[in-house]
C-alpha atoms as a PDB file:
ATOM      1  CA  UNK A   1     -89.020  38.257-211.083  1.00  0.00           C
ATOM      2  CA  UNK A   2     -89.494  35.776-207.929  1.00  0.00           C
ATOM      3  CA  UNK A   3     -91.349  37.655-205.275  1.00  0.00           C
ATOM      4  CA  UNK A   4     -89.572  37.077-201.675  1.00  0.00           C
ATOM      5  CA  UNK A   5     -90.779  34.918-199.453  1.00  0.00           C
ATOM      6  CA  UNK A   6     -89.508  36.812-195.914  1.00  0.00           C
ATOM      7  CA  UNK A   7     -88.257  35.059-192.932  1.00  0.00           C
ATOM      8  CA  UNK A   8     -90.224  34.243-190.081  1.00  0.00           C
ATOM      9  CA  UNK A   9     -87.611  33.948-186.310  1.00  0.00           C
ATOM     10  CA  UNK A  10     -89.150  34.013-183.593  1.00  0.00           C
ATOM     11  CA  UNK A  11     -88.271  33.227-180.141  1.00  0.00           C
ATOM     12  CA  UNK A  12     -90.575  32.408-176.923  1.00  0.00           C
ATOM     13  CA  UNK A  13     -89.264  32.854-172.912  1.00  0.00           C
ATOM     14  CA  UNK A  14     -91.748  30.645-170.734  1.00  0.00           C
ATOM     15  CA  UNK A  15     -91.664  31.897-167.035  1.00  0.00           C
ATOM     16  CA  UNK A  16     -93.894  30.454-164.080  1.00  0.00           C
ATOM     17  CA  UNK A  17     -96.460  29.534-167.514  1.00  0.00           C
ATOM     18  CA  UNK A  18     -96.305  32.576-168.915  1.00  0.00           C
ATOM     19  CA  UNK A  19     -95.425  32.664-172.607  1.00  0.00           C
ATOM     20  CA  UNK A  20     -93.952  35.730-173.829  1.00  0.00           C
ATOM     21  CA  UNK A  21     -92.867  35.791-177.410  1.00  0.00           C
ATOM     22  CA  UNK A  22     -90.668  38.426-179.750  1.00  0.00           C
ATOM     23  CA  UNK A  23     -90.587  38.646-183.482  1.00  0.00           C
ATOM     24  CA  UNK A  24     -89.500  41.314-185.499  1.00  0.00           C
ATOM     25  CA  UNK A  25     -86.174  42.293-183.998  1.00  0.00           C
ATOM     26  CA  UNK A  26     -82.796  41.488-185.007  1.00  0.00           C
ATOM     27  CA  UNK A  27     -82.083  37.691-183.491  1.00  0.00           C
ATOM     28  CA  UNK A  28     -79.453  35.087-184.483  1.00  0.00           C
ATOM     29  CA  UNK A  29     -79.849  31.776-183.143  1.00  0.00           C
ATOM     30  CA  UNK A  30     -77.522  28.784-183.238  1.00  0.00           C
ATOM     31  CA  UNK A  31     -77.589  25.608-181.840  1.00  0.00           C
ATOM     32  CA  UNK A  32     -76.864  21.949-181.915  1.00  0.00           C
ATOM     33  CA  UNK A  33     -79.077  18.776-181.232  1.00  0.00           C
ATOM     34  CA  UNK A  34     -77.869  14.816-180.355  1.00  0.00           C
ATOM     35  CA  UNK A  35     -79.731  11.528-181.424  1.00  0.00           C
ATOM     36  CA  UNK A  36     -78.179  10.365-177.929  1.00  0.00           C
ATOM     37  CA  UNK A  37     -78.666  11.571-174.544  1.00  0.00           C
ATOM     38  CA  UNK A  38     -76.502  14.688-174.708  1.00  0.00           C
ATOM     39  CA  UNK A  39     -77.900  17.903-174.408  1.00  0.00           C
ATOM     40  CA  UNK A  40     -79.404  19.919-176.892  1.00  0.00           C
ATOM     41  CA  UNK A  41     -77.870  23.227-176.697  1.00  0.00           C
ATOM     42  CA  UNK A  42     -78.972  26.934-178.087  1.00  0.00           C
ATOM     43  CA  UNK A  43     -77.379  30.104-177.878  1.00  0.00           C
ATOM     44  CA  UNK A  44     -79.939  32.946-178.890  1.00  0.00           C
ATOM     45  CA  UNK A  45     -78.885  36.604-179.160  1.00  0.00           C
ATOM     46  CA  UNK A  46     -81.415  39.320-179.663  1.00  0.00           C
ATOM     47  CA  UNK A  47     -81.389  42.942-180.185  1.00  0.00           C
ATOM     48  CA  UNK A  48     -83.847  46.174-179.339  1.00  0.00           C
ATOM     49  CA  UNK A  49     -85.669  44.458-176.517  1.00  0.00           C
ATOM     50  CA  UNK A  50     -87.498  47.700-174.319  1.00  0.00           C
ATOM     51  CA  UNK A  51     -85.501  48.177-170.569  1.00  0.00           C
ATOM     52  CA  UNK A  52     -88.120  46.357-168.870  1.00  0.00           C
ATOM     53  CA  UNK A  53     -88.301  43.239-171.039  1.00  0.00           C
ATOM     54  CA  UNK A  54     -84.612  42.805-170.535  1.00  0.00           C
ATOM     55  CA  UNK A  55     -84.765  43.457-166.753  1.00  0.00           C
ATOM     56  CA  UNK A  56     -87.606  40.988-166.618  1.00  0.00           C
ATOM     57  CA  UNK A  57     -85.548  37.738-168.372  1.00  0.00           C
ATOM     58  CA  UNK A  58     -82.089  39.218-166.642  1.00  0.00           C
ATOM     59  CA  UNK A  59     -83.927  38.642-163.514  1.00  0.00           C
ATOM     60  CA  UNK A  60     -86.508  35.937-163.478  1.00  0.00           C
ATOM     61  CA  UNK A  61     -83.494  33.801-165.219  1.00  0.00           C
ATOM     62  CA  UNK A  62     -81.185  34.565-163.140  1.00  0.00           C
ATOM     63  CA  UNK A  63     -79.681  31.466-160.694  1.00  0.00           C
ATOM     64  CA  UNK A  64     -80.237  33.570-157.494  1.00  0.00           C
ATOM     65  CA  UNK A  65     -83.728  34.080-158.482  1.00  0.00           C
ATOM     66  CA  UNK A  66     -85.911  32.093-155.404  1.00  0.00           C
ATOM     67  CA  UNK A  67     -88.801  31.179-158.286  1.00  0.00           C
ATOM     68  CA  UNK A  68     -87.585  27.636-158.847  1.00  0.00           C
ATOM     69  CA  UNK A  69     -89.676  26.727-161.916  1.00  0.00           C
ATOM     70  CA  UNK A  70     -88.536  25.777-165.497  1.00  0.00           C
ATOM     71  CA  UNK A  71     -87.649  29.281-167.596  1.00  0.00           C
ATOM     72  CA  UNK A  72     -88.222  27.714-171.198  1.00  0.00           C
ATOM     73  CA  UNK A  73     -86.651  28.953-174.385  1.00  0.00           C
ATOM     74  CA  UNK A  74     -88.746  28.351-177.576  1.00  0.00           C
ATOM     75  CA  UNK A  75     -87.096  29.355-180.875  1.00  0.00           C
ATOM     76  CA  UNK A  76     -89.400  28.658-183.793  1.00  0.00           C
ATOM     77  CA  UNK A  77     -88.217  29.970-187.393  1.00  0.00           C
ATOM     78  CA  UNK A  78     -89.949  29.244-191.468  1.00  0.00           C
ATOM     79  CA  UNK A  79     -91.337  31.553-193.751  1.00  0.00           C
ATOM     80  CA  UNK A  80     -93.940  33.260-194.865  1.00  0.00           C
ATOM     81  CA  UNK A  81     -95.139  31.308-197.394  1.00  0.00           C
ATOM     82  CA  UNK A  82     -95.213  28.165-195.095  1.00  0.00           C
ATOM     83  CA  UNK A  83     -95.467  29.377-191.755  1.00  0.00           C
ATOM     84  CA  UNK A  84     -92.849  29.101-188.254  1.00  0.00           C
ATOM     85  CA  UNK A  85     -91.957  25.951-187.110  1.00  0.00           C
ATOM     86  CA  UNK A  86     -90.147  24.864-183.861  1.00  0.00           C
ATOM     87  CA  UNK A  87     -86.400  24.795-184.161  1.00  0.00           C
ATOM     88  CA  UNK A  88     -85.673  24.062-180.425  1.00  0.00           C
ATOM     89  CA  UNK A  89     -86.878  23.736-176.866  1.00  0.00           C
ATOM     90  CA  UNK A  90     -85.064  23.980-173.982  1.00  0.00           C
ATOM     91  CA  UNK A  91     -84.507  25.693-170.445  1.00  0.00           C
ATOM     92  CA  UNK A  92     -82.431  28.613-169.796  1.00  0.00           C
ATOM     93  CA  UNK A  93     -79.238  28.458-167.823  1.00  0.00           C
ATOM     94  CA  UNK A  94     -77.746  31.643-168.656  1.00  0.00           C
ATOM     95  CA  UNK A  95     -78.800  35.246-169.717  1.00  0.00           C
ATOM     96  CA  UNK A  96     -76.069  37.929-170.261  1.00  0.00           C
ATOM     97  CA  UNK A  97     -76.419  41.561-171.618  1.00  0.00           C
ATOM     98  CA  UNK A  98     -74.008  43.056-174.082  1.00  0.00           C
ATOM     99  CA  UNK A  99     -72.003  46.025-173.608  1.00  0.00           C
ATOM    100  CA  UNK A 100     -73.341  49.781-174.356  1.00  0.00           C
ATOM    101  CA  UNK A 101     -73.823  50.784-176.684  1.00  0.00           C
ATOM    102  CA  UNK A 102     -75.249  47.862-178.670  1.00  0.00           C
ATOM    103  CA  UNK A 103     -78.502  46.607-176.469  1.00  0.00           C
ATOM    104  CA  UNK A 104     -78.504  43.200-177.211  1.00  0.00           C
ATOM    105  CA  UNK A 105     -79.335  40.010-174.712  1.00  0.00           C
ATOM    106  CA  UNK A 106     -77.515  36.568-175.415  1.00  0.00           C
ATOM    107  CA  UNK A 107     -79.824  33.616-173.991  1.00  0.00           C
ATOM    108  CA  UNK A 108     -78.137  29.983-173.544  1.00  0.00           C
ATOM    109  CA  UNK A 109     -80.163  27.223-173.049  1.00  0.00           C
ATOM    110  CA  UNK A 110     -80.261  23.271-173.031  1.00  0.00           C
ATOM    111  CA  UNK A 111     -82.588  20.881-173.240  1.00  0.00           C
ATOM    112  CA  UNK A 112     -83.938  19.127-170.032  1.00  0.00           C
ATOM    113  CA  UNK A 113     -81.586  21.050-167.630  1.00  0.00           C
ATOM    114  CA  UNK A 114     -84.211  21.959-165.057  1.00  0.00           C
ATOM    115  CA  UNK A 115     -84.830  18.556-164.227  1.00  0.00           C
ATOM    116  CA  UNK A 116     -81.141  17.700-163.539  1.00  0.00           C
ATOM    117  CA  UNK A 117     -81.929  19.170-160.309  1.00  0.00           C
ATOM    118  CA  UNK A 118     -84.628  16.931-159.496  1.00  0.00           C
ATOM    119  CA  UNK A 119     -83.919  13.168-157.683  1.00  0.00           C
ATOM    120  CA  UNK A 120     -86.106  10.033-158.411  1.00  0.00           C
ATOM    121  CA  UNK A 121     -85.948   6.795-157.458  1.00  0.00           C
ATOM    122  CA  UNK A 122     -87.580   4.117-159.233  1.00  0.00           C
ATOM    123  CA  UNK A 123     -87.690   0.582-159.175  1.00  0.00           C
ATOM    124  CA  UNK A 124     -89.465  -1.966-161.544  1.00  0.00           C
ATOM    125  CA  UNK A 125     -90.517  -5.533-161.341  1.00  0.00           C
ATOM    126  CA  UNK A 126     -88.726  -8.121-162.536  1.00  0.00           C
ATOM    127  CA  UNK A 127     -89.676  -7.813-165.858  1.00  0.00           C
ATOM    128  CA  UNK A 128     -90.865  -4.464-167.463  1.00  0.00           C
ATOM    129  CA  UNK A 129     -92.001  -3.504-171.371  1.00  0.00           C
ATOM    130  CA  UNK A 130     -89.289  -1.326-172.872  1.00  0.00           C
ATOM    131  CA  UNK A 131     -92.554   0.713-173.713  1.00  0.00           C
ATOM    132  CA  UNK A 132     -93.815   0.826-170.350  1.00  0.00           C
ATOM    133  CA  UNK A 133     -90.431   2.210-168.948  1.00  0.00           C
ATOM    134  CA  UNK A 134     -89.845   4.676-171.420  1.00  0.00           C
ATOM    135  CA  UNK A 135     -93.519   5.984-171.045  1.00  0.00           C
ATOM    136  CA  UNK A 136     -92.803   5.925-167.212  1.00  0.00           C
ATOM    137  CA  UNK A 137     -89.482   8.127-167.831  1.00  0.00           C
ATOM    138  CA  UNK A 138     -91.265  10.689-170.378  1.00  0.00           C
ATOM    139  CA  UNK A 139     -93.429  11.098-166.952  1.00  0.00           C
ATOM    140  CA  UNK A 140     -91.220  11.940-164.998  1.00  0.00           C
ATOM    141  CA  UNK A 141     -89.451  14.487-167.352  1.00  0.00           C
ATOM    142  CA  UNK A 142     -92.633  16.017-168.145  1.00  0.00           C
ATOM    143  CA  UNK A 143     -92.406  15.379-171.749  1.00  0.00           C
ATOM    144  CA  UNK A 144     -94.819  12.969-174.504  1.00  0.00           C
ATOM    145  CA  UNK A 145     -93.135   9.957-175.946  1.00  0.00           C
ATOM    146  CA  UNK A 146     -92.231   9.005-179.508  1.00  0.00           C
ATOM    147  CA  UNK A 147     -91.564   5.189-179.120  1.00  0.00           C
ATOM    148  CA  UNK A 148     -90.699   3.607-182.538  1.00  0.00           C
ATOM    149  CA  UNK A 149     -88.399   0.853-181.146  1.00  0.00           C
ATOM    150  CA  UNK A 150     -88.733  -3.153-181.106  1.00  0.00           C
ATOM    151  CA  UNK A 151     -90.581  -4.427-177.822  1.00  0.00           C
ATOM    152  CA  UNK A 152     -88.397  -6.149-175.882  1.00  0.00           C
ATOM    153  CA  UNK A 153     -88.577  -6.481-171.903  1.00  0.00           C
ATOM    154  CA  UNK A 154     -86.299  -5.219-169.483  1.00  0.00           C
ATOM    155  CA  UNK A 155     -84.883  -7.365-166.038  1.00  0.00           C
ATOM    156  CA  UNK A 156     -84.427  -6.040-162.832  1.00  0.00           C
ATOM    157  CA  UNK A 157     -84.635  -2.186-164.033  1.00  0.00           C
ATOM    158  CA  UNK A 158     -83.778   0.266-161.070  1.00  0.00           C
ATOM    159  CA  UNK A 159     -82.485   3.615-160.760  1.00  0.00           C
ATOM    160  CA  UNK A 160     -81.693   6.558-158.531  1.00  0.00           C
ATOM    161  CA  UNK A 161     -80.162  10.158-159.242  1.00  0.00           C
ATOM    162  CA  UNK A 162     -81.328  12.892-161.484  1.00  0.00           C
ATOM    163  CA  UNK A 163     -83.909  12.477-163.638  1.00  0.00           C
ATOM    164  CA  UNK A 164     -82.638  13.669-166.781  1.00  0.00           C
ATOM    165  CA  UNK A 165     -79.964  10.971-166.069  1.00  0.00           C
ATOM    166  CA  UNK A 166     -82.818   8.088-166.887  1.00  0.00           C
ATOM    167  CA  UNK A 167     -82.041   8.836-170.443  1.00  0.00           C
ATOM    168  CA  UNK A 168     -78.625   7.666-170.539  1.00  0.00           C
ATOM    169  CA  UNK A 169     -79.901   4.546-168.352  1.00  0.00           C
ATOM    170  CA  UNK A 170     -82.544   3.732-170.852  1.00  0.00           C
ATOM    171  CA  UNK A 171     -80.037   3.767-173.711  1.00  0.00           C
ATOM    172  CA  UNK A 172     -77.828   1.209-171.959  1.00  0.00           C
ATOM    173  CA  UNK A 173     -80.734  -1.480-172.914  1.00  0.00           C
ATOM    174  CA  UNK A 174     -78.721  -1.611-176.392  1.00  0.00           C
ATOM    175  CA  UNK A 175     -79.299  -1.339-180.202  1.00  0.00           C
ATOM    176  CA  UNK A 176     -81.921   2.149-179.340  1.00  0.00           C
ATOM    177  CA  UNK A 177     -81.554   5.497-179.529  1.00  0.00           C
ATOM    178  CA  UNK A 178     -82.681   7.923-176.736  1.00  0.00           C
ATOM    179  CA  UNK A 179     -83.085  11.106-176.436  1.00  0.00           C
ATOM    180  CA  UNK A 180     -85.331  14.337-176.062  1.00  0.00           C
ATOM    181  CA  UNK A 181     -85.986  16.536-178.806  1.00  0.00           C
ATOM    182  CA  UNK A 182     -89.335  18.982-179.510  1.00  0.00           C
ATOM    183  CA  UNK A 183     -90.648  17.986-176.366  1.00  0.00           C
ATOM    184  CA  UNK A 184     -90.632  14.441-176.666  1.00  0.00           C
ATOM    185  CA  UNK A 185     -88.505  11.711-175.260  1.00  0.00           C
ATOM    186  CA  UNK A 186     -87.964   9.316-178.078  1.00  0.00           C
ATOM    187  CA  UNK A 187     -87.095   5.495-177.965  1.00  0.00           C
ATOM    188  CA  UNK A 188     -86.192   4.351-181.428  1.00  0.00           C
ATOM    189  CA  UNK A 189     -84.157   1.453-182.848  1.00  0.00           C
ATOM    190  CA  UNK A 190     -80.626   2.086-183.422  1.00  0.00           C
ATOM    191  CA  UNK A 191     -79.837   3.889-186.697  1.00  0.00           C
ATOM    192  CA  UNK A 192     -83.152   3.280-188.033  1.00  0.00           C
ATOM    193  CA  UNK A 193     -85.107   6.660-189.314  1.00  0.00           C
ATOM    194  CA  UNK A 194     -88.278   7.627-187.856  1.00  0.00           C
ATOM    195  CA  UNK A 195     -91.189   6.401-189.637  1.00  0.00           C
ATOM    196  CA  UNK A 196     -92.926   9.889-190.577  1.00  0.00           C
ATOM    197  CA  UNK A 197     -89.531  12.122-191.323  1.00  0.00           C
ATOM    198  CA  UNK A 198     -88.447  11.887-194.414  1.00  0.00           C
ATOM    199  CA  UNK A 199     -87.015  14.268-197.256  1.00  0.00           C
ATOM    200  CA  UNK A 200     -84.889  13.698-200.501  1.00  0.00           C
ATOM    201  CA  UNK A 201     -81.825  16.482-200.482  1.00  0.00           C
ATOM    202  CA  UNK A 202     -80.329  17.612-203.869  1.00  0.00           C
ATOM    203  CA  UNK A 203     -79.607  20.927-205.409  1.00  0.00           C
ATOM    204  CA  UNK A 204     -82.489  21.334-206.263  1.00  0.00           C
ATOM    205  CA  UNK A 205     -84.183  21.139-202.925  1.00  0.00           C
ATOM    206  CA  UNK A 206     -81.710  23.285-200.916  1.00  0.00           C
ATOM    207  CA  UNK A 207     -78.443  21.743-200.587  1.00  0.00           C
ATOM    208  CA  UNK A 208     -75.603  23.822-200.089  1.00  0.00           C
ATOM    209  CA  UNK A 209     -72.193  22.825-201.229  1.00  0.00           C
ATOM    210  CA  UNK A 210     -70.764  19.592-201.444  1.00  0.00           C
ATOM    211  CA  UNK A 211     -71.641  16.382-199.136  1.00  0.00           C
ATOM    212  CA  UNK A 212     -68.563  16.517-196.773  1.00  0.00           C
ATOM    213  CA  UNK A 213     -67.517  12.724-196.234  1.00  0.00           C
ATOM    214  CA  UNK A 214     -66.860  12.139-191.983  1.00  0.00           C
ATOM    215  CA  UNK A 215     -65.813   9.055-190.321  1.00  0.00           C
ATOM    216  CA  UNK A 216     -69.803   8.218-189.550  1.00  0.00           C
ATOM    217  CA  UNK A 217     -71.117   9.290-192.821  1.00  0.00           C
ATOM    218  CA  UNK A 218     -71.830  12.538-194.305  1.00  0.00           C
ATOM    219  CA  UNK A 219     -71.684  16.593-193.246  1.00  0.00           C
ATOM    220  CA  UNK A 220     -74.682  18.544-195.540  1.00  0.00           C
ATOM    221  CA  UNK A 221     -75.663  21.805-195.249  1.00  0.00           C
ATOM    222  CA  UNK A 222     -79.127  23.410-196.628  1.00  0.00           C
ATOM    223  CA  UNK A 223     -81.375  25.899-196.385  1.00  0.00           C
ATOM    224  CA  UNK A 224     -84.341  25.746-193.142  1.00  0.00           C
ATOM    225  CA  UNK A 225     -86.909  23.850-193.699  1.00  0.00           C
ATOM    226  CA  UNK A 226     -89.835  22.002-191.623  1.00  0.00           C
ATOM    227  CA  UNK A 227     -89.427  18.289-192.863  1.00  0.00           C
ATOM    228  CA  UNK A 228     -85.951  17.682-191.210  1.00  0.00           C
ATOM    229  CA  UNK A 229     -86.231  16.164-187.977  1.00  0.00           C
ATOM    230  CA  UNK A 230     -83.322  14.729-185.764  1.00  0.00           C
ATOM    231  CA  UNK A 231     -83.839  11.299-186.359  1.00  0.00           C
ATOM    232  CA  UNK A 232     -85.031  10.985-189.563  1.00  0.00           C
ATOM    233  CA  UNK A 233     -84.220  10.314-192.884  1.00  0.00           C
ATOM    234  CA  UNK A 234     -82.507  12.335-195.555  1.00  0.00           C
ATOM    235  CA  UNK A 235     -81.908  10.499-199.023  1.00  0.00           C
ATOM    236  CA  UNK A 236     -78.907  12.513-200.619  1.00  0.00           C
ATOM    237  CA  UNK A 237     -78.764  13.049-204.451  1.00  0.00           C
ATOM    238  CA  UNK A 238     -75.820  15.001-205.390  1.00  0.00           C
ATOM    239  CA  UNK A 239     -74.638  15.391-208.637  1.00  0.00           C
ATOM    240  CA  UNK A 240     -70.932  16.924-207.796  1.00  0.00           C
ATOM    241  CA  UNK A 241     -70.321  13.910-205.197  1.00  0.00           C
ATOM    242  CA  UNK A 242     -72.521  10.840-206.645  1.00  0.00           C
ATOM    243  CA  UNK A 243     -70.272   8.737-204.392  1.00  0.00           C
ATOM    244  CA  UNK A 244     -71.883  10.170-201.537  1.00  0.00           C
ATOM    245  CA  UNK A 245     -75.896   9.527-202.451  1.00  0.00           C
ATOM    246  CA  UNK A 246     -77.764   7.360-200.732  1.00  0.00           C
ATOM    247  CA  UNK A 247     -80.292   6.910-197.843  1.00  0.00           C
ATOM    248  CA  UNK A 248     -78.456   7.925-194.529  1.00  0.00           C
ATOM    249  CA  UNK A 249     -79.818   8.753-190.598  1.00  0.00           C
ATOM    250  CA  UNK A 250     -79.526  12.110-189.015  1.00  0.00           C
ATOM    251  CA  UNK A 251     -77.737  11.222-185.905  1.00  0.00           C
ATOM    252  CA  UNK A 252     -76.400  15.411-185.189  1.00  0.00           C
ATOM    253  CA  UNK A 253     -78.715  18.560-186.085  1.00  0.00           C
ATOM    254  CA  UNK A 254     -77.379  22.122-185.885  1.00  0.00           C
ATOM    255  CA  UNK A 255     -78.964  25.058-187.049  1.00  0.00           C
ATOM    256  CA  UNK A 256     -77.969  29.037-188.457  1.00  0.00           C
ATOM    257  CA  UNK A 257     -80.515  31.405-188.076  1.00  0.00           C
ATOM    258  CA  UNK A 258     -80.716  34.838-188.734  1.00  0.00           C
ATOM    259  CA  UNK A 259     -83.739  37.247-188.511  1.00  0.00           C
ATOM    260  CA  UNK A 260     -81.736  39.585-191.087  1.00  0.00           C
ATOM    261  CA  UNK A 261     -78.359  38.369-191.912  1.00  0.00           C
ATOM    262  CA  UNK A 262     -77.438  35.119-194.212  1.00  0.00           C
ATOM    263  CA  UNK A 263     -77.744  32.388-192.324  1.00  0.00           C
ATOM    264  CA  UNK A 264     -80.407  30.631-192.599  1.00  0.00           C
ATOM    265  CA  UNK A 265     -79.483  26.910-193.109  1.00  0.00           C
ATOM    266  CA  UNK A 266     -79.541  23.600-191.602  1.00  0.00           C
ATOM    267  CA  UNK A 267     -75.975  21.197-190.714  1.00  0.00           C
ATOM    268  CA  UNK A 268     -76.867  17.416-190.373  1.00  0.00           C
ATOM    269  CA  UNK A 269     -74.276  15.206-189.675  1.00  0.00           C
ATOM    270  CA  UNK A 270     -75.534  11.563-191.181  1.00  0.00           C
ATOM    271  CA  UNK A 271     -74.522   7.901-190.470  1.00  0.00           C
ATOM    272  CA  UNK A 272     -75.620   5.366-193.712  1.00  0.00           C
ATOM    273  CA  UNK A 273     -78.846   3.897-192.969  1.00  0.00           C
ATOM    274  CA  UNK A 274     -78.393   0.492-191.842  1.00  0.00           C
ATOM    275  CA  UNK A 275     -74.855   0.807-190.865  1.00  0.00           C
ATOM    276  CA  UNK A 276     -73.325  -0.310-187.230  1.00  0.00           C
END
């Protein structure tokens, strides 16, 4: 008989720099992220938390709260056998309880919405390295840089508003993708996979179901694991739906955790690799 391999869901609340993490309670954790510059979005809920803990995140999270720093959400997830990785990053915007008698906190969070409330203005010479800009924007949102796109150089770039808003002007250079993900801001060419995320998806490796044809691509659902990354590459083998193998880019992530019920699986919606 296989031996289990438990489950490993864990989630992190960063206040003023101070990490506090919980495992071993009841949490279920869903969420969605964009190869674009949407939002990533996660909605956590978590059980058994001690009276103080909850008053703590009710109130340091809490919009009338004077502490104006980032409150972070980290929700990292794996198994034993392989250890947790990071599912999502992201700061909170909401934190409600649930009603008596169940004690149970549901935590909503997206990624990058602290600095929506913060106003830059920037202007560039005449001509500026797409690398150069998108190194000066991962600055300003305080996060590292993934840049895996052509060099080209941008004219007359200039901007004012909210800095999270510099993503969607850095995407209007054309034929990239932009966005933030895992604490990066990544610049990549447009429907091209990133270089060092890769994984072949069959029955045999987790798939769930049959690929589900869309208008970009393909729906696939499988069980969590650490190689997917939004972004990358899947290369689809199914046996059921031959029609539907091939090599295709994750361009939507979502995710179905559970510390103790059945979900436990990965959604990526796919566009063909190469396509327009």
């Amino acid at each position: 008989m296989q031996a289990l391999d438990p489950r490993i869901v864990r989630i992190g609340v960063e206040v003023s720099g101070q990490l506090r993490t919980y495992d071993d309670l009841w949490v279920k954790a869903t969420g969605v992220k964009f190869a674009n510059p949407l939002q990533n979005e996660c909605t956590v809920e978590v059980a058994n938390l001690a009276k103080e803990v909850r008053d703590f995140l009710q109130t340091e999270t809490s919009p009338y709260n004077r502490n104006r720093t980032p409150k972070r959400l980290i929700v990292e997830a794996g198994r034993a056998s392989t250890g947790a990785f990071r599912l999502f990053t992201g700061d909170i915007t909401e934190v409600q309880p649930g009603q008596a008698p169940d004690i149970t906190l549901t935590i909503k969070a997206k990624t990058g919405q602290f600095r929506k409330g913060e106003i830059v203005a920037r202007s560039k010479p005449p001509l500026v390295p797409l690398s150069v800009l998108a190194a000066d924007i991962a600055r300003d949102l305080g996060v590292g840089l993934l840049f895996e796109a052509r060099e080209r150089n941008i004219a007359n770039y200039s901007f004012t508003g909210a800095a999270l808003k510099q993503v969607d002007k850095l995407a209007q250079v054309g034929s990239v993708n932009v966005y933030i993900d895992d604490g990066q801001l990544i610049v990549k060419d447009y429907n091209a996979p990133l270089r060092s995320a890769s994984r072949v998806l069959s029955e045999e490796t987790g798939l769930i179901g049959i690929p589900e044809p869309t208008e970009q691509g393909v729906k696939v659902r499988y069980l969590l694991d650490p190689q997917t990354r939004l972004g990358g590459r899947i290369e689809l083998r199914s046996v059921v739906n031959p029609a539907m193998s091939g090599r295709y880019v994750i361009y939507k992530l979502g995710f179905e955790i559970s510390s103790r019920d059945t979900p436990f699986y990965t959604i990526a919606e796919c566009k063909r690799e190469g396509s327009l």
